[in-house]
Protein backbone atom coordinates (compact mmCIF):
# COMPACT_ATOMS: atom_id res chain seq x y z
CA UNK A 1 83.82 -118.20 30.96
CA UNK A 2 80.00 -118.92 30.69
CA UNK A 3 77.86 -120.25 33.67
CA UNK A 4 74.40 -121.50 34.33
CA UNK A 5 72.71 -120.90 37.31
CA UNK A 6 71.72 -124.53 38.51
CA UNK A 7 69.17 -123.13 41.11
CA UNK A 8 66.48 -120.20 41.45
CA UNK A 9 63.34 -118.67 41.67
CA UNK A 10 63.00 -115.98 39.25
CA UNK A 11 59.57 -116.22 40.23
CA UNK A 12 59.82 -114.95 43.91
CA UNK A 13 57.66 -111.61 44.52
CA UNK A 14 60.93 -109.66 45.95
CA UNK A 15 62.23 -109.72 42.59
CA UNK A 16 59.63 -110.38 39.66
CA UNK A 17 58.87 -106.54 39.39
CA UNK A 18 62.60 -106.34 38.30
CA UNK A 19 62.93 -109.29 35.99
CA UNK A 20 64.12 -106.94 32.63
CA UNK A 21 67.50 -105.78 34.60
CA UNK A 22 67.77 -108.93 36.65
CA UNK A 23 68.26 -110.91 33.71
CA UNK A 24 70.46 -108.24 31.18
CA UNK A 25 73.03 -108.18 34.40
CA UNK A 26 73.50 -112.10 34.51
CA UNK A 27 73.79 -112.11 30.84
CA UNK A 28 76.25 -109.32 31.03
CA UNK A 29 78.08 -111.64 33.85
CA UNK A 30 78.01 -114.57 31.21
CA UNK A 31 75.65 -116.40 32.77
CA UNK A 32 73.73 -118.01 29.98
CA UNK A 33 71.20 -120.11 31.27
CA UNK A 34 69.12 -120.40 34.90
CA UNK A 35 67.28 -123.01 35.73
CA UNK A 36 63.85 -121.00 37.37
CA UNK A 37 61.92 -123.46 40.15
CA UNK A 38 58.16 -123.13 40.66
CA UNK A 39 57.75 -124.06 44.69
CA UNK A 40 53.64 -124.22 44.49
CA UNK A 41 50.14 -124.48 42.22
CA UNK A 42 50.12 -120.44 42.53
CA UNK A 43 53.38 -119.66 41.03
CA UNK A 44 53.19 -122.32 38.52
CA UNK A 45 51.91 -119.71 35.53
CA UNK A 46 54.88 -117.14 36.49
CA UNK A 47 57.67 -119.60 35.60
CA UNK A 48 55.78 -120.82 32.21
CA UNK A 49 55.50 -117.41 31.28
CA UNK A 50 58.92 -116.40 32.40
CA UNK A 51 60.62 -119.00 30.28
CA UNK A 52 58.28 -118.23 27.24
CA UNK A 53 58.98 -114.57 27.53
CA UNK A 54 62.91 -115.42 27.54
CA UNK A 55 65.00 -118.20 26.20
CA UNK A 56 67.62 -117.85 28.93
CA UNK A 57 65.11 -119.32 31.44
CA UNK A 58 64.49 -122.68 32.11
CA UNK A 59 61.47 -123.91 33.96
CA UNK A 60 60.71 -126.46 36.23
CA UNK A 61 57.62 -126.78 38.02
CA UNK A 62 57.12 -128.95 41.89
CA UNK A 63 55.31 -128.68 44.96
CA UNK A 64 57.98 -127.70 47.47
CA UNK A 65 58.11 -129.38 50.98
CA UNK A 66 56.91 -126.50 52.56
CA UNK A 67 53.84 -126.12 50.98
CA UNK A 68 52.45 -129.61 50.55
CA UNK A 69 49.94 -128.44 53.47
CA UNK A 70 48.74 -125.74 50.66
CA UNK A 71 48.14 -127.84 47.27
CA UNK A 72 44.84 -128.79 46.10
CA UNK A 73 43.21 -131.71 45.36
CA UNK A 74 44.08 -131.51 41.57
CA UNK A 75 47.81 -130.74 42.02
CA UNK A 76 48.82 -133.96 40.60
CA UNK A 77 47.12 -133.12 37.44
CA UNK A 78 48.33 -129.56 37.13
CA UNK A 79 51.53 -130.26 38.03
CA UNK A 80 51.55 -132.94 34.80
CA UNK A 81 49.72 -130.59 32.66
CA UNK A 82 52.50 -128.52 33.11
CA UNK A 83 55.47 -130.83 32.97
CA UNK A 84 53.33 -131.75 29.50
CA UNK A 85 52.99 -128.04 28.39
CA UNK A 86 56.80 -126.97 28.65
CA UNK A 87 60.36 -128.42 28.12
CA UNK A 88 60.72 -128.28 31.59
CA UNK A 89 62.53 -129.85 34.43
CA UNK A 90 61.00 -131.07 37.89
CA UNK A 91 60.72 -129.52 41.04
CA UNK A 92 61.54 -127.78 43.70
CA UNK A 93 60.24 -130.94 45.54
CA UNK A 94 61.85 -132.91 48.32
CA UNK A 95 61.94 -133.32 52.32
CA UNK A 96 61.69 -130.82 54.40
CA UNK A 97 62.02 -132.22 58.55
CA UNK A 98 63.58 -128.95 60.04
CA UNK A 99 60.16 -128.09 61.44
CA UNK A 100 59.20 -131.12 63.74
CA UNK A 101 55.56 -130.46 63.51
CA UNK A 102 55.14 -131.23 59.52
CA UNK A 103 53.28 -134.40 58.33
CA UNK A 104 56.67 -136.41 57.13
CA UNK A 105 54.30 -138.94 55.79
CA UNK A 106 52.64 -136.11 53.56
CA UNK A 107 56.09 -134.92 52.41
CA UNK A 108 57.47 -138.15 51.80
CA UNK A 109 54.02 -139.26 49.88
CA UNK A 110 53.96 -136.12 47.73
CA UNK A 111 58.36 -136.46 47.21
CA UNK A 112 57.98 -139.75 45.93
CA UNK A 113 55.12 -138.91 43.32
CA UNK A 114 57.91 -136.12 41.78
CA UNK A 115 60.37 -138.89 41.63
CA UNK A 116 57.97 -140.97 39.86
CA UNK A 117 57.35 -138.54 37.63
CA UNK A 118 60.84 -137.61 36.37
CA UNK A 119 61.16 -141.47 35.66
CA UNK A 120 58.24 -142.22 33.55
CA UNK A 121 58.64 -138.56 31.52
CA UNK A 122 62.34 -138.85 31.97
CA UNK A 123 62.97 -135.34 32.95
CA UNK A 124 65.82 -133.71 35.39
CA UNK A 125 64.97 -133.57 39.02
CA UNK A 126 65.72 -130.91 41.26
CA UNK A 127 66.05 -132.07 45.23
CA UNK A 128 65.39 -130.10 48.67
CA UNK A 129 66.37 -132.47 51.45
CA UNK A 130 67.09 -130.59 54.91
CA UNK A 131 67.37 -133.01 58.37
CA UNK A 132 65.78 -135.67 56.19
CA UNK A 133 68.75 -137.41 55.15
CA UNK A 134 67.96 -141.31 56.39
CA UNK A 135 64.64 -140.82 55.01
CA UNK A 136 65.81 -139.65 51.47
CA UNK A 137 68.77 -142.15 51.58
CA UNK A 138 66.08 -144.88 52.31
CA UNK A 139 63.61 -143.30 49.43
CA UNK A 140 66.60 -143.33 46.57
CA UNK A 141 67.48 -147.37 47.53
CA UNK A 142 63.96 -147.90 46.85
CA UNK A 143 63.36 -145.99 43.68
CA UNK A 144 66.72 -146.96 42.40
CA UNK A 145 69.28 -145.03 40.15
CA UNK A 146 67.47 -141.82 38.39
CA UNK A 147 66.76 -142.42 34.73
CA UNK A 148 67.79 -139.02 34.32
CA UNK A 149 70.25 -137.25 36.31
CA UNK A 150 69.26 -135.34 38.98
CA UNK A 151 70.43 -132.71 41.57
CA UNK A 152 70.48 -132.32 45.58
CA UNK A 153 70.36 -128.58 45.50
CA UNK A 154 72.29 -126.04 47.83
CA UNK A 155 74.06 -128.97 49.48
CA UNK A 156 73.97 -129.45 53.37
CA UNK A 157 74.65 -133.18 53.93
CA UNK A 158 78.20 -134.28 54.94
CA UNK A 159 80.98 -134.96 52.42
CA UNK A 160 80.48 -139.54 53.21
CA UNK A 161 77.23 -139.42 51.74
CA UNK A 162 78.64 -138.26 48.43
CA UNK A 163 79.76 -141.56 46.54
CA UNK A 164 76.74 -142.71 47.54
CA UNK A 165 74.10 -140.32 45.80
CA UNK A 166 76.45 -139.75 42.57
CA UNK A 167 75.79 -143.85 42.23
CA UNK A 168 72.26 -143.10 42.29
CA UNK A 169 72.59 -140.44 39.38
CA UNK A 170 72.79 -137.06 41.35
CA UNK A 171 74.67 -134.44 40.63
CA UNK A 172 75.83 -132.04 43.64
CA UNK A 173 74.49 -128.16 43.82
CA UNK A 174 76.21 -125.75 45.74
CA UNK A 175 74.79 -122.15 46.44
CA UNK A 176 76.37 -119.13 48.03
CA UNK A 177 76.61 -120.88 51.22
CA UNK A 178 80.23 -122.28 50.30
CA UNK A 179 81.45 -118.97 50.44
CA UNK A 180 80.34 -118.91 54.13
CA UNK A 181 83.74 -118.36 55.79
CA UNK A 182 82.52 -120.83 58.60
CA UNK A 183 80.93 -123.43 56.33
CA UNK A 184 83.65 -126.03 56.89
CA UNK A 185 80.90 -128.91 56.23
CA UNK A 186 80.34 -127.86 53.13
CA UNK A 187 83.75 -127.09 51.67
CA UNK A 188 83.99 -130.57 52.42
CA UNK A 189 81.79 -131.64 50.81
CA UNK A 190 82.83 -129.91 47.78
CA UNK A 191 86.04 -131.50 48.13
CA UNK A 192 84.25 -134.93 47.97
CA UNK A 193 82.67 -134.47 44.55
CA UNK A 194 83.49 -136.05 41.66
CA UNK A 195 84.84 -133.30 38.94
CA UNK A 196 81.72 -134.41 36.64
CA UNK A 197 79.28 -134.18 39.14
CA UNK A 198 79.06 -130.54 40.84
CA UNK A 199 76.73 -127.53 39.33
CA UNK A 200 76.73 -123.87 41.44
CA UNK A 201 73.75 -121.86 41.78
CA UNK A 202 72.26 -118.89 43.40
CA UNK A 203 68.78 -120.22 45.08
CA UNK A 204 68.29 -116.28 44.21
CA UNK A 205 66.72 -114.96 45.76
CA UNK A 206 68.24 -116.00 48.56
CA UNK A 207 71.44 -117.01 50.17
CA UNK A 208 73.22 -114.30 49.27
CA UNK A 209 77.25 -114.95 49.35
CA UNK A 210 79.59 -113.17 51.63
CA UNK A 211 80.74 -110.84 48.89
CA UNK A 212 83.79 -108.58 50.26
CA UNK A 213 81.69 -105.54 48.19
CA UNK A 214 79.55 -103.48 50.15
CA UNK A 215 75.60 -103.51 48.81
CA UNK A 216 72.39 -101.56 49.22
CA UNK A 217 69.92 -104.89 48.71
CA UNK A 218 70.82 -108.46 50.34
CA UNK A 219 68.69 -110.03 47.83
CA UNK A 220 70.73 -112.04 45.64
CA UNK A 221 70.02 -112.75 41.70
CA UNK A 222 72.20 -114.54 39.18
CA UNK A 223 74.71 -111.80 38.44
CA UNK A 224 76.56 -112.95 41.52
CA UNK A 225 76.77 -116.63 39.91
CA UNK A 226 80.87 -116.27 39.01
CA UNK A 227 81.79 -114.29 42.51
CA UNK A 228 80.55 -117.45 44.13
CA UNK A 229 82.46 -119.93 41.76
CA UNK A 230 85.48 -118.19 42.17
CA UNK A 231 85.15 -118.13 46.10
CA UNK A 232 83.86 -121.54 45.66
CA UNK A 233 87.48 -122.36 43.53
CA UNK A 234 89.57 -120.86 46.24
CA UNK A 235 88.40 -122.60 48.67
CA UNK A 236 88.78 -126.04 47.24
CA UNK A 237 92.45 -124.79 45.93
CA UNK A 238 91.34 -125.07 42.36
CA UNK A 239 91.65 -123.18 39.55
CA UNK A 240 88.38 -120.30 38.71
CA UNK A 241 88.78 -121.26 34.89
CA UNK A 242 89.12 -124.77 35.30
CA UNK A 243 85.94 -124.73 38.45
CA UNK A 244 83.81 -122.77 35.89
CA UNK A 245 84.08 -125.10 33.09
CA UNK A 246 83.78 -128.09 35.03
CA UNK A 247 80.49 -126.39 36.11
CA UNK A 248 79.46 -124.94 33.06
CA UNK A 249 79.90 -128.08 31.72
CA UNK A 250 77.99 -130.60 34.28
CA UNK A 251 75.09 -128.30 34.45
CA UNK A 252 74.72 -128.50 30.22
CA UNK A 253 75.00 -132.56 30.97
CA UNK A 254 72.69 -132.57 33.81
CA UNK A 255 70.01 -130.25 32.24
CA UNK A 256 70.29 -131.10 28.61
CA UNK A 257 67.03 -132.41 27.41
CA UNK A 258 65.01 -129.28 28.97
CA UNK A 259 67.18 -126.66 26.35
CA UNK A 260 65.57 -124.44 23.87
């Protein structure tokens, strides 16, 4: 079995010191590939040099909705100078309405610029929608279908909406949070994707899965990528092998034209 983590931030402060060991244990747990997410300007550099510095690593660079308040007045430049730079995917971007006080305009404004983006360079998109569904639902029948497949990443929106964003040329990410014992929502959801269409990922690192080992750190990393698939199988009643290639194999479709 070989995975690739769909989702992370190998970038993230709480782990960058440790970047050497993080990465020999995922390729020790046959996870080949993981797809590293810049969130801001400042952390922009870190993921270039991460994925120069190691093949297994691939970047993608986005203004996160959480700090649109914080980019300058150049960040749609940088942000193309890097998508120019590297073979590179885009994002994290998205919407972001779990905090009532945030500028949804801004988000939305600065969201929509991504998606333009990764149809005129015709790159992979990678999605952060949290109570913003309408909004994003209304953004996609406006766009249109992705050029170039996309993904809604650690998946929170009910199983209905499903149909409806694989027409639109997502594929589905799910993250530790399927292995939730109480995440009924999002087993369903799981349930409701097409085989071809779902990728698993860490968001390392965070969301780390209810494991039943004990552990010193709660900080999660890649290494934990096939614990989650095979809670992730059991919980859908499918077979680990037969999950992990399915997986395995959407994420090489989905993130093909950003390889080494």
């Amino acid at each position: 079995m070989n995975f690739i983590d769909s989702h992370c931030h190998l970038h993230d402060s709480r782990i960058l010191f440790d970047i050497p060991h993080i990465l020999d244990r995922a390729d020790k747990a046959k996870v080949r590939y993981m797809v590293s997410c810049a969130t801001s300007e400042d952390n922009f550099e870190f993921t270039a040099i991460l994925s120069g510095q190691y093949r297994s690593v691939l970047p993608c660079f986005g203004i996160h909705p959480w700090f649109v308040k914080a980019r300058s007045k150049q960040w749609k430049e940088r942000l193309e100078q890097y998508l120019l730079a590297y073979l590179s995917g885009i994002g994290e971007t998205g919407l972001d309405f779990t905090d009532k006080t945030v500028d949804r305009d801004e988000q939305i404004k600065v969201f929509e610029h991504h998606l333009a983006l990764a149809r005129e360079l015709e790159r992979p998109i990678t999605i952060h929608i949290r109570k913003a569904w309408d909004d994003f639902i209304h953004i996609l029948k406006k766009h249109g279908k992705l050029k170039v497949p996309g993904l809604i990443h650690s998946y929170s929106g009910s199983a209905d909406m499903i149909p409806f964003f694989e027409t639109h040329g997502l594929f589905i990410s799910f993250s530790g949070s399927v292995t939730n014992p109480g995440a009924k929502k999002v087993v369903a959801a799981l349930k409701r994707v097409s085989k071809n269409r779902f990728v698993i990922e860490t968001d390392s690192p965070d969301i780390y899965p209810y494991l039943s080992e004990p552990t010193v750190s709660r900080l999660n990393e890649p290494k934990n990528l096939p614990a989650i698939a095979q809670l992730a199988s059991n919980r859908i009643g499918m077979e680990f092998e037969d999950f992990s290639r399915h997986a395995y194999e959407n994420s090489l479709n989905l993130f093909h034209s950003i390889f080494k």
